[in-house]
C-alpha atoms as a PDB file:
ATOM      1  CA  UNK A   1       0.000   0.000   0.000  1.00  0.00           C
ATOM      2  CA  UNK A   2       2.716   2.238   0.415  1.00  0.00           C
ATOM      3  CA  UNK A   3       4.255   1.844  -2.701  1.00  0.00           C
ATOM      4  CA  UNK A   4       1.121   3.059  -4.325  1.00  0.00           C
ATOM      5  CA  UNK A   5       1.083   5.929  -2.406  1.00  0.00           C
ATOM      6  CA  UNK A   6       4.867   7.044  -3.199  1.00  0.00           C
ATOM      7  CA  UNK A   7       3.512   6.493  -6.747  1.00  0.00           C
ATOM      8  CA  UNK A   8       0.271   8.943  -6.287  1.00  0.00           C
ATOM      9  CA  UNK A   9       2.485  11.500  -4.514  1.00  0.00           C
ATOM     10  CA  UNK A  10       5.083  11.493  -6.866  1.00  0.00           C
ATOM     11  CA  UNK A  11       3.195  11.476 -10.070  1.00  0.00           C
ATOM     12  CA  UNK A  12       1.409  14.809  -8.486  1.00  0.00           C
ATOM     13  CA  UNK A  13       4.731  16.709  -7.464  1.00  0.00           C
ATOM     14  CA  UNK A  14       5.402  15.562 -11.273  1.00  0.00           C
ATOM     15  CA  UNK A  15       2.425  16.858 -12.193  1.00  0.00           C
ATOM     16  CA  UNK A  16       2.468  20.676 -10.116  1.00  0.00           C
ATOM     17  CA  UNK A  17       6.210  20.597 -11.507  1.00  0.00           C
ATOM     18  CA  UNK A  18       5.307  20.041 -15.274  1.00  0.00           C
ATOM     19  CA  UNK A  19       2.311  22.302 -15.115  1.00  0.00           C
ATOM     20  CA  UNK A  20       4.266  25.441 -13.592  1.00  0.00           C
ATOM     21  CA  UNK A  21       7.163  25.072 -16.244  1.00  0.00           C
ATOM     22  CA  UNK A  22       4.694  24.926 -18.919  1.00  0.00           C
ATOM     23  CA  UNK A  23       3.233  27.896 -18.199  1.00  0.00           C
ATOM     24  CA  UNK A  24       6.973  29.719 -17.417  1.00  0.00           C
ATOM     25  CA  UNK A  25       8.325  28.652 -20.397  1.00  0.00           C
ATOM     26  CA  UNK A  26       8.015  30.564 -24.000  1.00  0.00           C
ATOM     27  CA  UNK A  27       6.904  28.514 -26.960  1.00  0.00           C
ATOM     28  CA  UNK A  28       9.157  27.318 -29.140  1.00  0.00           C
ATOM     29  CA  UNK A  29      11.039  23.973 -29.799  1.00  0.00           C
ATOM     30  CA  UNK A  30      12.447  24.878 -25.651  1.00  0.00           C
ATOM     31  CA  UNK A  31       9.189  23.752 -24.582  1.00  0.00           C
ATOM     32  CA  UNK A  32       8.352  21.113 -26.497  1.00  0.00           C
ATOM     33  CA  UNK A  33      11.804  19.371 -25.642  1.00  0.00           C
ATOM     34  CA  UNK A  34      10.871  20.891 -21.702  1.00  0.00           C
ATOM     35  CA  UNK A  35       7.756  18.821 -22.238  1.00  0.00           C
ATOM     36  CA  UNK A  36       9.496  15.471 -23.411  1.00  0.00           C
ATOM     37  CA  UNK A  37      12.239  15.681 -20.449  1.00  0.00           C
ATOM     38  CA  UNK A  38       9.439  16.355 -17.867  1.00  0.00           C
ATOM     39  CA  UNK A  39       7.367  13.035 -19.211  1.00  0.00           C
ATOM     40  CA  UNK A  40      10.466  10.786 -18.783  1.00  0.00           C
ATOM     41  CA  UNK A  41      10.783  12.018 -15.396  1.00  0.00           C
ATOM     42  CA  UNK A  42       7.110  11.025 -14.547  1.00  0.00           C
ATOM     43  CA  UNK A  43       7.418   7.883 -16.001  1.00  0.00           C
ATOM     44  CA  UNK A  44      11.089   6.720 -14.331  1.00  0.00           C
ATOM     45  CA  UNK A  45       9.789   8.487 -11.238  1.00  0.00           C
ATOM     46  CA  UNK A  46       6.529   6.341 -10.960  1.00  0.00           C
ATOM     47  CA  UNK A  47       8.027   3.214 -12.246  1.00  0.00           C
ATOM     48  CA  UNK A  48      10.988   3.843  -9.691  1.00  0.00           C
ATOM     49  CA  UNK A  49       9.181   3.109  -5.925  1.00  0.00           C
ATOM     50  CA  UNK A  50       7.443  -0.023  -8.267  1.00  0.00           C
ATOM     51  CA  UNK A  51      10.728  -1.052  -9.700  1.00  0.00           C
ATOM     52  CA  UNK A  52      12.433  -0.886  -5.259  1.00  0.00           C
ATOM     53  CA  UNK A  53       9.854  -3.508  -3.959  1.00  0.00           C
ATOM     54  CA  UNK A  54      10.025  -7.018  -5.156  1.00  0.00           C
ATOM     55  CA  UNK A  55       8.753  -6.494  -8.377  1.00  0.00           C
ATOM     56  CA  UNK A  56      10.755  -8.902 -10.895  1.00  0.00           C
ATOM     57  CA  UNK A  57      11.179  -9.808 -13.912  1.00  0.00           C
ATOM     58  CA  UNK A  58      12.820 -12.962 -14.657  1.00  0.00           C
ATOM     59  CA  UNK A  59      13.632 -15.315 -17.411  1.00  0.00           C
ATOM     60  CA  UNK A  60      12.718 -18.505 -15.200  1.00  0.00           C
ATOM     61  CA  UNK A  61       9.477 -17.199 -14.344  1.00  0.00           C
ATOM     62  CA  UNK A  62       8.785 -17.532 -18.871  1.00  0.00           C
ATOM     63  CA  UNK A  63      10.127 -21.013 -18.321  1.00  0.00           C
ATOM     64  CA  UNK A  64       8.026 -22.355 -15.510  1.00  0.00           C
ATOM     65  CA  UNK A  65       5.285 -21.164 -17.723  1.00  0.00           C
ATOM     66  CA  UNK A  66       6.595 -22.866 -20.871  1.00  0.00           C
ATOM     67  CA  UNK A  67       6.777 -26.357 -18.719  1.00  0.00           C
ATOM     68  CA  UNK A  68       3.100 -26.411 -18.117  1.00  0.00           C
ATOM     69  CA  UNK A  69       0.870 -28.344 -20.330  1.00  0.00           C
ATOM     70  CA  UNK A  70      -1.457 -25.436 -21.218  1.00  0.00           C
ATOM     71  CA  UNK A  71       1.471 -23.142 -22.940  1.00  0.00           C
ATOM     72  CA  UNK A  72       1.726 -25.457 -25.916  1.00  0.00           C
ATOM     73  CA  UNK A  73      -2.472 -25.494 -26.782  1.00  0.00           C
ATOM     74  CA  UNK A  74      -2.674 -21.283 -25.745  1.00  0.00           C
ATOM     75  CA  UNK A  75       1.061 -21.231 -27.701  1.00  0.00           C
ATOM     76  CA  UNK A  76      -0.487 -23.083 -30.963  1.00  0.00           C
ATOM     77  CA  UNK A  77      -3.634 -21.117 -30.417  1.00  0.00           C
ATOM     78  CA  UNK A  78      -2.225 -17.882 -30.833  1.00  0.00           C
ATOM     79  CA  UNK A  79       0.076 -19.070 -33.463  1.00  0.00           C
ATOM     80  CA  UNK A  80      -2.871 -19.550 -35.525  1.00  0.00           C
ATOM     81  CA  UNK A  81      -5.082 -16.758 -35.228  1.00  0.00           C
ATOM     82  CA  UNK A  82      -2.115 -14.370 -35.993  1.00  0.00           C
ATOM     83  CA  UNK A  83      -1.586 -16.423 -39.340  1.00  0.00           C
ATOM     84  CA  UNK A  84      -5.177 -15.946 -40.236  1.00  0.00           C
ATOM     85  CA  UNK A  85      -5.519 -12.805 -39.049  1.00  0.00           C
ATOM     86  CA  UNK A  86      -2.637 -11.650 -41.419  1.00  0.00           C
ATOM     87  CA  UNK A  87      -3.950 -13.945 -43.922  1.00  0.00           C
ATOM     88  CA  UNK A  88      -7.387 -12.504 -44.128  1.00  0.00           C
ATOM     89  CA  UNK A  89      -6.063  -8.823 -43.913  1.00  0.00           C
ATOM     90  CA  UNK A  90      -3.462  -9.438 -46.906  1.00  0.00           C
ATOM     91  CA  UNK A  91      -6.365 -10.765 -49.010  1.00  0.00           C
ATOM     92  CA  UNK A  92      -8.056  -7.930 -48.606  1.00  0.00           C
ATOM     93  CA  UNK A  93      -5.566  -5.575 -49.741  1.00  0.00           C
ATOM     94  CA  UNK A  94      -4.800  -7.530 -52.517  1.00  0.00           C
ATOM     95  CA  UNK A  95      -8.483  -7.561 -53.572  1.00  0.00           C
ATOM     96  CA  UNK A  96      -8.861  -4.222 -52.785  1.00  0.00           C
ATOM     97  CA  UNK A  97      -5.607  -3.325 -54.773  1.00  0.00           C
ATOM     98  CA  UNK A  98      -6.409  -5.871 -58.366  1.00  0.00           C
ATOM     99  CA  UNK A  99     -10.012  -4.317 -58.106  1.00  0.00           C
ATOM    100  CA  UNK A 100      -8.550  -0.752 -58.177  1.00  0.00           C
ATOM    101  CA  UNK A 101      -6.669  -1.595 -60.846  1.00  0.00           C
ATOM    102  CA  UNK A 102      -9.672  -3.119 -63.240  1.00  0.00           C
ATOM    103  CA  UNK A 103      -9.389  -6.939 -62.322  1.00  0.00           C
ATOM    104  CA  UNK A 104     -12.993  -8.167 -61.091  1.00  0.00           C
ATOM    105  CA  UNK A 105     -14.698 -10.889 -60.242  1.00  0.00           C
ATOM    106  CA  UNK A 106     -11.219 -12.495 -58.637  1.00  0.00           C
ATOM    107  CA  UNK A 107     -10.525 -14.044 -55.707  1.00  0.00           C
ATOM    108  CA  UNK A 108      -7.215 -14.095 -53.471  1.00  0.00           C
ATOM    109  CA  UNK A 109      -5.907 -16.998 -51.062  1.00  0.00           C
ATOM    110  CA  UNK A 110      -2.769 -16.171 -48.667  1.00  0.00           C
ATOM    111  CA  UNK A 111      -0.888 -18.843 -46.868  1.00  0.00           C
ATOM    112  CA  UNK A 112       1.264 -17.558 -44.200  1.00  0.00           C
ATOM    113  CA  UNK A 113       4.119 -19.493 -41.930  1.00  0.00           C
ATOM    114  CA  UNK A 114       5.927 -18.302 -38.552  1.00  0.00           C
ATOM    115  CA  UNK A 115       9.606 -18.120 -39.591  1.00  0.00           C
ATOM    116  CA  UNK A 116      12.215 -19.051 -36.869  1.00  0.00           C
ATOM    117  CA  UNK A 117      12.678 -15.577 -35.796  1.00  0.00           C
ATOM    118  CA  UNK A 118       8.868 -15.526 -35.180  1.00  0.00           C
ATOM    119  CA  UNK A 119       7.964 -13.456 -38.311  1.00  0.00           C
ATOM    120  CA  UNK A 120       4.946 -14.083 -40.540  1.00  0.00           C
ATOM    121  CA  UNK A 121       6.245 -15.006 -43.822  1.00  0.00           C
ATOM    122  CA  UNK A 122       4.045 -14.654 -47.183  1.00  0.00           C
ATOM    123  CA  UNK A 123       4.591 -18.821 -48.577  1.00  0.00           C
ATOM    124  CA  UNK A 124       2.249 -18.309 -51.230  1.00  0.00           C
ATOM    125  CA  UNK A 125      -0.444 -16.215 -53.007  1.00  0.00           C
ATOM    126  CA  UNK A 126      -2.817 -17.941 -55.064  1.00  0.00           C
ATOM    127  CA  UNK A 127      -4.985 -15.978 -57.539  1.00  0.00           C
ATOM    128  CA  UNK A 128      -8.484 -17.225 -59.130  1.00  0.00           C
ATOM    129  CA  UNK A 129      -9.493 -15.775 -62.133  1.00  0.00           C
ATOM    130  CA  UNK A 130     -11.943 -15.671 -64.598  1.00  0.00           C
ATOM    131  CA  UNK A 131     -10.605 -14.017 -67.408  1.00  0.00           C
ATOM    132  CA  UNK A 132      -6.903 -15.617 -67.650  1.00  0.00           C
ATOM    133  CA  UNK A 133      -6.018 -12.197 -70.212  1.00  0.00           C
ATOM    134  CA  UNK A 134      -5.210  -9.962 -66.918  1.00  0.00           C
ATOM    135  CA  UNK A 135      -3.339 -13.178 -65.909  1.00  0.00           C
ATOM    136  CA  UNK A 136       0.190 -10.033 -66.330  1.00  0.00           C
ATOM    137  CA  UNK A 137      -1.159  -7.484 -64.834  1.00  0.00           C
ATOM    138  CA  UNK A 138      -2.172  -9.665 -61.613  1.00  0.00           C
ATOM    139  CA  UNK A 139       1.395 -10.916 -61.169  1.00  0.00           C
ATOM    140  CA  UNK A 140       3.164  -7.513 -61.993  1.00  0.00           C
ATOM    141  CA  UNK A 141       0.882  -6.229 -59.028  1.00  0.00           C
ATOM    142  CA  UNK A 142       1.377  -9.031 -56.672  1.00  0.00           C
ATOM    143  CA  UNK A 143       4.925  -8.660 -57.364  1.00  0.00           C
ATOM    144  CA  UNK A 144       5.031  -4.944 -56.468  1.00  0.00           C
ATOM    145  CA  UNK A 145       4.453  -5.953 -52.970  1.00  0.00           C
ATOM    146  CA  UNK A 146       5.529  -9.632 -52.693  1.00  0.00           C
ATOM    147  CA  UNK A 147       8.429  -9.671 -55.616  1.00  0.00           C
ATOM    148  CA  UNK A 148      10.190 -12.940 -53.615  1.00  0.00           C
ATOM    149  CA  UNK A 149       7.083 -14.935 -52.881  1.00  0.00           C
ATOM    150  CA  UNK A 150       5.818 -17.562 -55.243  1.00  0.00           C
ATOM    151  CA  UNK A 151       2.328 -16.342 -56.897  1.00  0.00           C
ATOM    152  CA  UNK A 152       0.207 -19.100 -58.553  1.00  0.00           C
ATOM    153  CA  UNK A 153      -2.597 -17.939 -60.556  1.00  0.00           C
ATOM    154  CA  UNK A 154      -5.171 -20.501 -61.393  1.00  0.00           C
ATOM    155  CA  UNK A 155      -8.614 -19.764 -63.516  1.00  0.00           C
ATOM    156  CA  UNK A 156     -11.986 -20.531 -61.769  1.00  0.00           C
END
Protein backbone atom coordinates (compact mmCIF):
# COMPACT_ATOMS: atom_id res chain seq x y z
CA UNK A 1 0.00 0.00 0.00
CA UNK A 2 2.72 2.24 0.41
CA UNK A 3 4.26 1.84 -2.70
CA UNK A 4 1.12 3.06 -4.33
CA UNK A 5 1.08 5.93 -2.41
CA UNK A 6 4.87 7.04 -3.20
CA UNK A 7 3.51 6.49 -6.75
CA UNK A 8 0.27 8.94 -6.29
CA UNK A 9 2.48 11.50 -4.51
CA UNK A 10 5.08 11.49 -6.87
CA UNK A 11 3.19 11.48 -10.07
CA UNK A 12 1.41 14.81 -8.49
CA UNK A 13 4.73 16.71 -7.46
CA UNK A 14 5.40 15.56 -11.27
CA UNK A 15 2.43 16.86 -12.19
CA UNK A 16 2.47 20.68 -10.12
CA UNK A 17 6.21 20.60 -11.51
CA UNK A 18 5.31 20.04 -15.27
CA UNK A 19 2.31 22.30 -15.12
CA UNK A 20 4.27 25.44 -13.59
CA UNK A 21 7.16 25.07 -16.24
CA UNK A 22 4.69 24.93 -18.92
CA UNK A 23 3.23 27.90 -18.20
CA UNK A 24 6.97 29.72 -17.42
CA UNK A 25 8.32 28.65 -20.40
CA UNK A 26 8.01 30.56 -24.00
CA UNK A 27 6.90 28.51 -26.96
CA UNK A 28 9.16 27.32 -29.14
CA UNK A 29 11.04 23.97 -29.80
CA UNK A 30 12.45 24.88 -25.65
CA UNK A 31 9.19 23.75 -24.58
CA UNK A 32 8.35 21.11 -26.50
CA UNK A 33 11.80 19.37 -25.64
CA UNK A 34 10.87 20.89 -21.70
CA UNK A 35 7.76 18.82 -22.24
CA UNK A 36 9.50 15.47 -23.41
CA UNK A 37 12.24 15.68 -20.45
CA UNK A 38 9.44 16.35 -17.87
CA UNK A 39 7.37 13.04 -19.21
CA UNK A 40 10.47 10.79 -18.78
CA UNK A 41 10.78 12.02 -15.40
CA UNK A 42 7.11 11.03 -14.55
CA UNK A 43 7.42 7.88 -16.00
CA UNK A 44 11.09 6.72 -14.33
CA UNK A 45 9.79 8.49 -11.24
CA UNK A 46 6.53 6.34 -10.96
CA UNK A 47 8.03 3.21 -12.25
CA UNK A 48 10.99 3.84 -9.69
CA UNK A 49 9.18 3.11 -5.92
CA UNK A 50 7.44 -0.02 -8.27
CA UNK A 51 10.73 -1.05 -9.70
CA UNK A 52 12.43 -0.89 -5.26
CA UNK A 53 9.85 -3.51 -3.96
CA UNK A 54 10.02 -7.02 -5.16
CA UNK A 55 8.75 -6.49 -8.38
CA UNK A 56 10.75 -8.90 -10.90
CA UNK A 57 11.18 -9.81 -13.91
CA UNK A 58 12.82 -12.96 -14.66
CA UNK A 59 13.63 -15.31 -17.41
CA UNK A 60 12.72 -18.51 -15.20
CA UNK A 61 9.48 -17.20 -14.34
CA UNK A 62 8.79 -17.53 -18.87
CA UNK A 63 10.13 -21.01 -18.32
CA UNK A 64 8.03 -22.35 -15.51
CA UNK A 65 5.28 -21.16 -17.72
CA UNK A 66 6.60 -22.87 -20.87
CA UNK A 67 6.78 -26.36 -18.72
CA UNK A 68 3.10 -26.41 -18.12
CA UNK A 69 0.87 -28.34 -20.33
CA UNK A 70 -1.46 -25.44 -21.22
CA UNK A 71 1.47 -23.14 -22.94
CA UNK A 72 1.73 -25.46 -25.92
CA UNK A 73 -2.47 -25.49 -26.78
CA UNK A 74 -2.67 -21.28 -25.74
CA UNK A 75 1.06 -21.23 -27.70
CA UNK A 76 -0.49 -23.08 -30.96
CA UNK A 77 -3.63 -21.12 -30.42
CA UNK A 78 -2.23 -17.88 -30.83
CA UNK A 79 0.08 -19.07 -33.46
CA UNK A 80 -2.87 -19.55 -35.53
CA UNK A 81 -5.08 -16.76 -35.23
CA UNK A 82 -2.12 -14.37 -35.99
CA UNK A 83 -1.59 -16.42 -39.34
CA UNK A 84 -5.18 -15.95 -40.24
CA UNK A 85 -5.52 -12.81 -39.05
CA UNK A 86 -2.64 -11.65 -41.42
CA UNK A 87 -3.95 -13.94 -43.92
CA UNK A 88 -7.39 -12.50 -44.13
CA UNK A 89 -6.06 -8.82 -43.91
CA UNK A 90 -3.46 -9.44 -46.91
CA UNK A 91 -6.36 -10.76 -49.01
CA UNK A 92 -8.06 -7.93 -48.61
CA UNK A 93 -5.57 -5.57 -49.74
CA UNK A 94 -4.80 -7.53 -52.52
CA UNK A 95 -8.48 -7.56 -53.57
CA UNK A 96 -8.86 -4.22 -52.79
CA UNK A 97 -5.61 -3.32 -54.77
CA UNK A 98 -6.41 -5.87 -58.37
CA UNK A 99 -10.01 -4.32 -58.11
CA UNK A 100 -8.55 -0.75 -58.18
CA UNK A 101 -6.67 -1.60 -60.85
CA UNK A 102 -9.67 -3.12 -63.24
CA UNK A 103 -9.39 -6.94 -62.32
CA UNK A 104 -12.99 -8.17 -61.09
CA UNK A 105 -14.70 -10.89 -60.24
CA UNK A 106 -11.22 -12.50 -58.64
CA UNK A 107 -10.52 -14.04 -55.71
CA UNK A 108 -7.21 -14.09 -53.47
CA UNK A 109 -5.91 -17.00 -51.06
CA UNK A 110 -2.77 -16.17 -48.67
CA UNK A 111 -0.89 -18.84 -46.87
CA UNK A 112 1.26 -17.56 -44.20
CA UNK A 113 4.12 -19.49 -41.93
CA UNK A 114 5.93 -18.30 -38.55
CA UNK A 115 9.61 -18.12 -39.59
CA UNK A 116 12.22 -19.05 -36.87
CA UNK A 117 12.68 -15.58 -35.80
CA UNK A 118 8.87 -15.53 -35.18
CA UNK A 119 7.96 -13.46 -38.31
CA UNK A 120 4.95 -14.08 -40.54
CA UNK A 121 6.25 -15.01 -43.82
CA UNK A 122 4.04 -14.65 -47.18
CA UNK A 123 4.59 -18.82 -48.58
CA UNK A 124 2.25 -18.31 -51.23
CA UNK A 125 -0.44 -16.21 -53.01
CA UNK A 126 -2.82 -17.94 -55.06
CA UNK A 127 -4.98 -15.98 -57.54
CA UNK A 128 -8.48 -17.22 -59.13
CA UNK A 129 -9.49 -15.77 -62.13
CA UNK A 130 -11.94 -15.67 -64.60
CA UNK A 131 -10.60 -14.02 -67.41
CA UNK A 132 -6.90 -15.62 -67.65
CA UNK A 133 -6.02 -12.20 -70.21
CA UNK A 134 -5.21 -9.96 -66.92
CA UNK A 135 -3.34 -13.18 -65.91
CA UNK A 136 0.19 -10.03 -66.33
CA UNK A 137 -1.16 -7.48 -64.83
CA UNK A 138 -2.17 -9.67 -61.61
CA UNK A 139 1.39 -10.92 -61.17
CA UNK A 140 3.16 -7.51 -61.99
CA UNK A 141 0.88 -6.23 -59.03
CA UNK A 142 1.38 -9.03 -56.67
CA UNK A 143 4.92 -8.66 -57.36
CA UNK A 144 5.03 -4.94 -56.47
CA UNK A 145 4.45 -5.95 -52.97
CA UNK A 146 5.53 -9.63 -52.69
CA UNK A 147 8.43 -9.67 -55.62
CA UNK A 148 10.19 -12.94 -53.61
CA UNK A 149 7.08 -14.93 -52.88
CA UNK A 150 5.82 -17.56 -55.24
CA UNK A 151 2.33 -16.34 -56.90
CA UNK A 152 0.21 -19.10 -58.55
CA UNK A 153 -2.60 -17.94 -60.56
CA UNK A 154 -5.17 -20.50 -61.39
CA UNK A 155 -8.61 -19.76 -63.52
CA UNK A 156 -11.99 -20.53 -61.77
Amino acid sequence: MNTVKAVIFIACIIGVITSMTDIATPEGTLKKQLRSVLAVILLLAVITPVMGHGFKVTLSDYTELADLPEFDSVSTATKLYYLSESESRLEEYFLDKLNKNGIENVRVDITTDINEYNEIEITAVRVYLTKTSDRGLVEKLIAEDLPDTQVIIQEE
